[in-house]
PDB file of N, CA and C in Angstrom:
ATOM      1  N   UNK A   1      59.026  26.029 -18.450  1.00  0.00           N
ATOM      2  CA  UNK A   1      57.608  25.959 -18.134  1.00  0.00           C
ATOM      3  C   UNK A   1      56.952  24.763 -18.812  1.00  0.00           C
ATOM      4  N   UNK A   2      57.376  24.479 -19.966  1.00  0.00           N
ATOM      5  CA  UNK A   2      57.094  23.422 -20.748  1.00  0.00           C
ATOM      6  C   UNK A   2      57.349  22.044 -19.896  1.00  0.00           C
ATOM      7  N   UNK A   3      58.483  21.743 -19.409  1.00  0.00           N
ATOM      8  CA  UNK A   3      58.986  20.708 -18.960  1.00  0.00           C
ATOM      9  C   UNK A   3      58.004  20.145 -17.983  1.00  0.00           C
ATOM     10  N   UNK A   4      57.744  21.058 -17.097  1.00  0.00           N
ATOM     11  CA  UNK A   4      57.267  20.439 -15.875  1.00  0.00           C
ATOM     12  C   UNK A   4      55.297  20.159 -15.972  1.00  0.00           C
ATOM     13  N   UNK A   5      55.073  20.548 -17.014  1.00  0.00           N
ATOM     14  CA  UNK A   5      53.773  20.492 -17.575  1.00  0.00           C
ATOM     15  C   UNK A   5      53.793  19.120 -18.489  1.00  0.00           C
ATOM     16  N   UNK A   6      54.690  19.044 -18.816  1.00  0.00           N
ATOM     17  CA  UNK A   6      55.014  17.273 -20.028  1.00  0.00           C
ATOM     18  C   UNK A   6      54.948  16.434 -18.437  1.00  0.00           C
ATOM     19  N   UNK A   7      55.839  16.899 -17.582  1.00  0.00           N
ATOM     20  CA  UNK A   7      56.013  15.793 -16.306  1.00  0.00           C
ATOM     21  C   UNK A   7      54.713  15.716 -15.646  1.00  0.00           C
ATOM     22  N   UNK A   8      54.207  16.470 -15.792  1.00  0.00           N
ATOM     23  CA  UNK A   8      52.602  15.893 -15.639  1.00  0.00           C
ATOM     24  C   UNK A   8      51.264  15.439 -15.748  1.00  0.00           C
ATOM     25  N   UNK A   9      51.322  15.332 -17.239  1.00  0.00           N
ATOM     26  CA  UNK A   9      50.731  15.138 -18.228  1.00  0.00           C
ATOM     27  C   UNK A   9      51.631  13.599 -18.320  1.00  0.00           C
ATOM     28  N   UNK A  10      52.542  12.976 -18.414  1.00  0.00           N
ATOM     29  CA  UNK A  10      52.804  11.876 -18.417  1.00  0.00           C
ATOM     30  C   UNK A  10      52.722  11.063 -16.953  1.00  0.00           C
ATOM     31  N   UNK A  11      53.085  11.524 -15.715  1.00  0.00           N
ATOM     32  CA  UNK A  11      52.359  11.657 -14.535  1.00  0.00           C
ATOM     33  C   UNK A  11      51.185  10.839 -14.909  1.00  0.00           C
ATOM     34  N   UNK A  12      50.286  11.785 -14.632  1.00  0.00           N
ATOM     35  CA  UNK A  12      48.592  11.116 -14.740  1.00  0.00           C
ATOM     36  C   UNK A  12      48.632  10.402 -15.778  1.00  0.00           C
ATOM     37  N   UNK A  13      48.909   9.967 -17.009  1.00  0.00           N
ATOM     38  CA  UNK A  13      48.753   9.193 -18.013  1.00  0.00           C
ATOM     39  C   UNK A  13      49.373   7.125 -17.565  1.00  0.00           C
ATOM     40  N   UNK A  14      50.552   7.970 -16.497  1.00  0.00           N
ATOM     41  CA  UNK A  14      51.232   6.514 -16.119  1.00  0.00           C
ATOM     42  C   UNK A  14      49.924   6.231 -14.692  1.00  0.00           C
ATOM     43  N   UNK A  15      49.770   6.836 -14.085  1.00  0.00           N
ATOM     44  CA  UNK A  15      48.660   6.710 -12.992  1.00  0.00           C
ATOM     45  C   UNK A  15      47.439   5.968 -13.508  1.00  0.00           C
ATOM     46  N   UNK A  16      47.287   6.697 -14.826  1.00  0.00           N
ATOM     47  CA  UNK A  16      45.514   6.346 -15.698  1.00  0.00           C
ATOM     48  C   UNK A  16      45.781   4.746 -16.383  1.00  0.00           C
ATOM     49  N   UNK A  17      47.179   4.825 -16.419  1.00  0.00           N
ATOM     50  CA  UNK A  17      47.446   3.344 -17.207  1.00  0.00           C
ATOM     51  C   UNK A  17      47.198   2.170 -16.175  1.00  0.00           C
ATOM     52  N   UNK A  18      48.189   2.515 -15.140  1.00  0.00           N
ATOM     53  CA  UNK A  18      48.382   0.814 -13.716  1.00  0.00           C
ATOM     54  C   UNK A  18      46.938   1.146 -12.794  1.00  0.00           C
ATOM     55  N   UNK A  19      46.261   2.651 -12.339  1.00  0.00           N
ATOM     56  CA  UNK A  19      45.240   2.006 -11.774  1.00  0.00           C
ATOM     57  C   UNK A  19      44.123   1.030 -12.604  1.00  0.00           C
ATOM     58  N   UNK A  20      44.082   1.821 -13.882  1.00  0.00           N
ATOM     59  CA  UNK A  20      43.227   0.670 -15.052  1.00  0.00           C
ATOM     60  C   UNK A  20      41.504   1.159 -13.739  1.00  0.00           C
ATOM     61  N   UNK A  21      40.400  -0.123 -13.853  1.00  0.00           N
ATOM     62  CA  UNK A  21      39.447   0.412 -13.311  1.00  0.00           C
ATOM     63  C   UNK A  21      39.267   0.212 -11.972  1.00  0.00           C
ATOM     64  N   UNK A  22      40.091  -0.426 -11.334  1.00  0.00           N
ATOM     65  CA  UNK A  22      40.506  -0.427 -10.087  1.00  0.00           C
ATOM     66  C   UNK A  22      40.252   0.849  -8.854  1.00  0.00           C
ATOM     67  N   UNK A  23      39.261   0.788  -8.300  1.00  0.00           N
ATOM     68  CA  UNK A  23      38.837   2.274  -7.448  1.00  0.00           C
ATOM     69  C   UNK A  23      38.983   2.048  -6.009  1.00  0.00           C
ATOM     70  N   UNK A  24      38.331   2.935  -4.980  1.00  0.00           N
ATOM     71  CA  UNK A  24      38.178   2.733  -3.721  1.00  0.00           C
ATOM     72  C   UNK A  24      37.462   1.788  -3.054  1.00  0.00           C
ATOM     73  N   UNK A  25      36.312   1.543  -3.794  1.00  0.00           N
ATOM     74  CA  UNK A  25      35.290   0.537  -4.145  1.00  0.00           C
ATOM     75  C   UNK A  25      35.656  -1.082  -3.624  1.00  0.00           C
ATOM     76  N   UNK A  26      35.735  -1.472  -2.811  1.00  0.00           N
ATOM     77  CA  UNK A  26      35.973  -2.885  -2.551  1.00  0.00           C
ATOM     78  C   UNK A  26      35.204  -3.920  -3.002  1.00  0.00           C
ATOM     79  N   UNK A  27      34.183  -3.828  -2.846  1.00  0.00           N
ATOM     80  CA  UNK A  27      33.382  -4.988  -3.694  1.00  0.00           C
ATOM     81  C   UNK A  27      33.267  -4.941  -5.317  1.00  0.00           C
ATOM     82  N   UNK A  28      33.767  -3.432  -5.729  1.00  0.00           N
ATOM     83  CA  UNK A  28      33.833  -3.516  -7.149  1.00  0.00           C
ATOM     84  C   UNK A  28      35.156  -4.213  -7.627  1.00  0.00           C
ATOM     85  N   UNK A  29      36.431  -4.305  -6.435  1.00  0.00           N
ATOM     86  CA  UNK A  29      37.676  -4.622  -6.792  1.00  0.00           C
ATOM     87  C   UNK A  29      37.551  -6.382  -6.933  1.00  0.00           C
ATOM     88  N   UNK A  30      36.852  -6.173  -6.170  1.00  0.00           N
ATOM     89  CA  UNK A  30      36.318  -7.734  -5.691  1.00  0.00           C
ATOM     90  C   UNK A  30      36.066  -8.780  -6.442  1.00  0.00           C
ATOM     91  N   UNK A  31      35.159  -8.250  -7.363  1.00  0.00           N
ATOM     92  CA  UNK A  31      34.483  -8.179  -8.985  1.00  0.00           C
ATOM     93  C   UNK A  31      35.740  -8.805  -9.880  1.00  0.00           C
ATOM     94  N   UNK A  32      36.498  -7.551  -9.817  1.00  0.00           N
ATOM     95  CA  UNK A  32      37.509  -8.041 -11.155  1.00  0.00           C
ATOM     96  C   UNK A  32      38.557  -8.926 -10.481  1.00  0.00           C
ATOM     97  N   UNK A  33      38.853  -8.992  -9.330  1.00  0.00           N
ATOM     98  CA  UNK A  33      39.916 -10.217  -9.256  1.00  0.00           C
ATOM     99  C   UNK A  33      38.751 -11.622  -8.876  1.00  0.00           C
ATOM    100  N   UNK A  34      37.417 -11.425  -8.808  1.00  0.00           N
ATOM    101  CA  UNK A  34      36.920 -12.762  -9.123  1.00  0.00           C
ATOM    102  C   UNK A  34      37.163 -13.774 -10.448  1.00  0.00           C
ATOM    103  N   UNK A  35      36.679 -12.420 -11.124  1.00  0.00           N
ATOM    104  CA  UNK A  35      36.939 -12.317 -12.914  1.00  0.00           C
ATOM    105  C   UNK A  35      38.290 -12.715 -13.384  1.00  0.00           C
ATOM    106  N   UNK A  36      39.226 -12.094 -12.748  1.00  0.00           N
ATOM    107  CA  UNK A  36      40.566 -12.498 -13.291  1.00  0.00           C
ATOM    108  C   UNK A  36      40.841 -13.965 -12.818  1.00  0.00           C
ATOM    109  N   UNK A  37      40.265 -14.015 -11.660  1.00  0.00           N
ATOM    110  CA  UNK A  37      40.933 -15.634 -11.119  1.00  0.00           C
ATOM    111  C   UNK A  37      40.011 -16.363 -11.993  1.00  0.00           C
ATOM    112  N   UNK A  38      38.435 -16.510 -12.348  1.00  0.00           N
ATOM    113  CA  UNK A  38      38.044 -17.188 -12.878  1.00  0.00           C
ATOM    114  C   UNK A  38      38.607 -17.478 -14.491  1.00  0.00           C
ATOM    115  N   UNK A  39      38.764 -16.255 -15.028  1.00  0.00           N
ATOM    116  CA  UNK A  39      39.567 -16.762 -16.420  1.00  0.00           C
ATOM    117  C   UNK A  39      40.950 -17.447 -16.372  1.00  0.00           C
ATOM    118  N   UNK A  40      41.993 -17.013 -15.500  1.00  0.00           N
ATOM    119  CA  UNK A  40      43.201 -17.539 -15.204  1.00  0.00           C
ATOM    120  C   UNK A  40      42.698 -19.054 -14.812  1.00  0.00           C
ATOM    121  N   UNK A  41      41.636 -19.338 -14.360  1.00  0.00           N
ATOM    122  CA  UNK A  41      41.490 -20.913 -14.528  1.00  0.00           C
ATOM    123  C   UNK A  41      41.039 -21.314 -15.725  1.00  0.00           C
ATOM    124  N   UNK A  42      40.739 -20.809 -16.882  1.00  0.00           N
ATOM    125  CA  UNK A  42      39.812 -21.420 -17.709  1.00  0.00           C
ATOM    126  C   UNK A  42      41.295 -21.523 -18.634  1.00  0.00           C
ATOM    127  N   UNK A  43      41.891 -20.374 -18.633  1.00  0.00           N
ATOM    128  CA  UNK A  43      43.584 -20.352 -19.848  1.00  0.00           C
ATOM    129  C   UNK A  43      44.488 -21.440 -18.533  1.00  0.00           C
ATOM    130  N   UNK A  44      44.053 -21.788 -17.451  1.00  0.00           N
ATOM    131  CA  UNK A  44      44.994 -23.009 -17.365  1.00  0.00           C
ATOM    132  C   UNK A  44      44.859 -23.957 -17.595  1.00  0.00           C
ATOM    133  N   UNK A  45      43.189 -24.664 -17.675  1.00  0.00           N
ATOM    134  CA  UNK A  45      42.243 -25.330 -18.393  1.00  0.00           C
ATOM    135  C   UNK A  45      42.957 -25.902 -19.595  1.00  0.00           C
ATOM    136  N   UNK A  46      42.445 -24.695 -20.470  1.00  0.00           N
ATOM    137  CA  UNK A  46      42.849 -24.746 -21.862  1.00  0.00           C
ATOM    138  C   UNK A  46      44.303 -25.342 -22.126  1.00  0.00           C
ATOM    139  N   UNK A  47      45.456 -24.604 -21.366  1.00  0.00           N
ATOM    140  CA  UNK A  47      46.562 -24.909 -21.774  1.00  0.00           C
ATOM    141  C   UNK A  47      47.243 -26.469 -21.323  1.00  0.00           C
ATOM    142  N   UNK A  48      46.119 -27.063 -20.354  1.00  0.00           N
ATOM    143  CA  UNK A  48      46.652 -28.150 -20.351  1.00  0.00           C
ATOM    144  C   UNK A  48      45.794 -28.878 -20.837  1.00  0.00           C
ATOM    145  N   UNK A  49      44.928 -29.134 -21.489  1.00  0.00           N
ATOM    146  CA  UNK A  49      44.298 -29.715 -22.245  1.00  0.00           C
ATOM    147  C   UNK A  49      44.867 -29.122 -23.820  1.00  0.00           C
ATOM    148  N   UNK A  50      45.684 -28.665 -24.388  1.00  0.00           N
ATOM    149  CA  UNK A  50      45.943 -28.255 -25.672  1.00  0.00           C
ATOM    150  C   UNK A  50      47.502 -29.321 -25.659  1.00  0.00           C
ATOM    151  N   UNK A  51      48.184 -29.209 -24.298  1.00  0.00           N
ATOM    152  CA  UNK A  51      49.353 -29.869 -24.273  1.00  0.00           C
ATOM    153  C   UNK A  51      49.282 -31.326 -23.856  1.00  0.00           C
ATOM    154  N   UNK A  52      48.262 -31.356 -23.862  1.00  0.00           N
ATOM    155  CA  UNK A  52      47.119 -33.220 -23.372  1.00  0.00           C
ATOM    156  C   UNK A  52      47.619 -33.420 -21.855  1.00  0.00           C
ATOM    157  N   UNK A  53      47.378 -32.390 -20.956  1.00  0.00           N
ATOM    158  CA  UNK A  53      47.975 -32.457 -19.527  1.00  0.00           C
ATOM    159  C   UNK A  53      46.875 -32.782 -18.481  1.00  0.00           C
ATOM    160  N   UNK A  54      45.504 -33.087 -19.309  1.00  0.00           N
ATOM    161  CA  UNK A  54      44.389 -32.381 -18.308  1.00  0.00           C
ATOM    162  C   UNK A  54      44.503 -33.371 -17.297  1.00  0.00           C
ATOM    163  N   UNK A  55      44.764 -34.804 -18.174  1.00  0.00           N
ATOM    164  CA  UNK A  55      44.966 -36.102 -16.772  1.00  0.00           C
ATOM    165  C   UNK A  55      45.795 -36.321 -16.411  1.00  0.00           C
ATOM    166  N   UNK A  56      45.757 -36.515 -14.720  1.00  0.00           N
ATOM    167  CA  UNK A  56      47.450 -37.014 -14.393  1.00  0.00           C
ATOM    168  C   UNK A  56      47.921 -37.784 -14.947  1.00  0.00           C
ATOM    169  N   UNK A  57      49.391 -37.961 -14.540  1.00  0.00           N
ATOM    170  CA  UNK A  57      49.840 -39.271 -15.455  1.00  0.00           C
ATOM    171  C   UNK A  57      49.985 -40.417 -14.695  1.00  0.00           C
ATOM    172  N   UNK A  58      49.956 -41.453 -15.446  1.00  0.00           N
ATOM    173  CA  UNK A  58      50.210 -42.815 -14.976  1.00  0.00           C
ATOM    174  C   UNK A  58      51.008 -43.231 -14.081  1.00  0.00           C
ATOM    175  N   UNK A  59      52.402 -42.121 -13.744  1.00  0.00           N
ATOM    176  CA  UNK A  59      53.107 -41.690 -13.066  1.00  0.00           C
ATOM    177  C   UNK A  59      53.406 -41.252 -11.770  1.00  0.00           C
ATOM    178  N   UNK A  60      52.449 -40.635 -11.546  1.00  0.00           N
ATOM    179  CA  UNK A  60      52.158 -39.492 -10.600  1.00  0.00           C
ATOM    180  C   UNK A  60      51.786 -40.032  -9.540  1.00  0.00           C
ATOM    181  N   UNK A  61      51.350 -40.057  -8.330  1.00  0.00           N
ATOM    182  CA  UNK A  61      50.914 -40.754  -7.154  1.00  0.00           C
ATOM    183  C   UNK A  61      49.354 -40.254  -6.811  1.00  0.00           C
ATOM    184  N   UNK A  62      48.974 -39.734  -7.812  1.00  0.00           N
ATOM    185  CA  UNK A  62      47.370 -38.924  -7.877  1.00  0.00           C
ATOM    186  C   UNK A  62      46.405 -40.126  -7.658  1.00  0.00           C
TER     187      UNK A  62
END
């Protein structure tokens, strides 16, 4: 009786983890992958400007 009560209780806990706040809601989903794409540009930003990448190179056909 125990067992199958742990299997569900970890169940919903793995469910509560990957949906995260993600709902039915489309324009709210909308929201956070704006959000995510806008930071994922700012840490690519960053990381090529930390590795001195921000300008092409002299190289490049840019």
């Amino acid at each position: 009786m125990v067992k199958p009560i742990k299997n569900c209780i970890v169940f919903l806990m793995i469910m509560a983890f990957i949906s995260g706040c993600y709902t039915f809601n489309r324009s709210h989903n909308a929201d956070h992958n704006r959000a995510l794409k806008k930071d994922m540009g700012a840490l690519h930003k960053d990381v090529d400007s930390f590795l001195g990448t921000a300008e092409p190179s002299q190289l490049s056909d840019r």
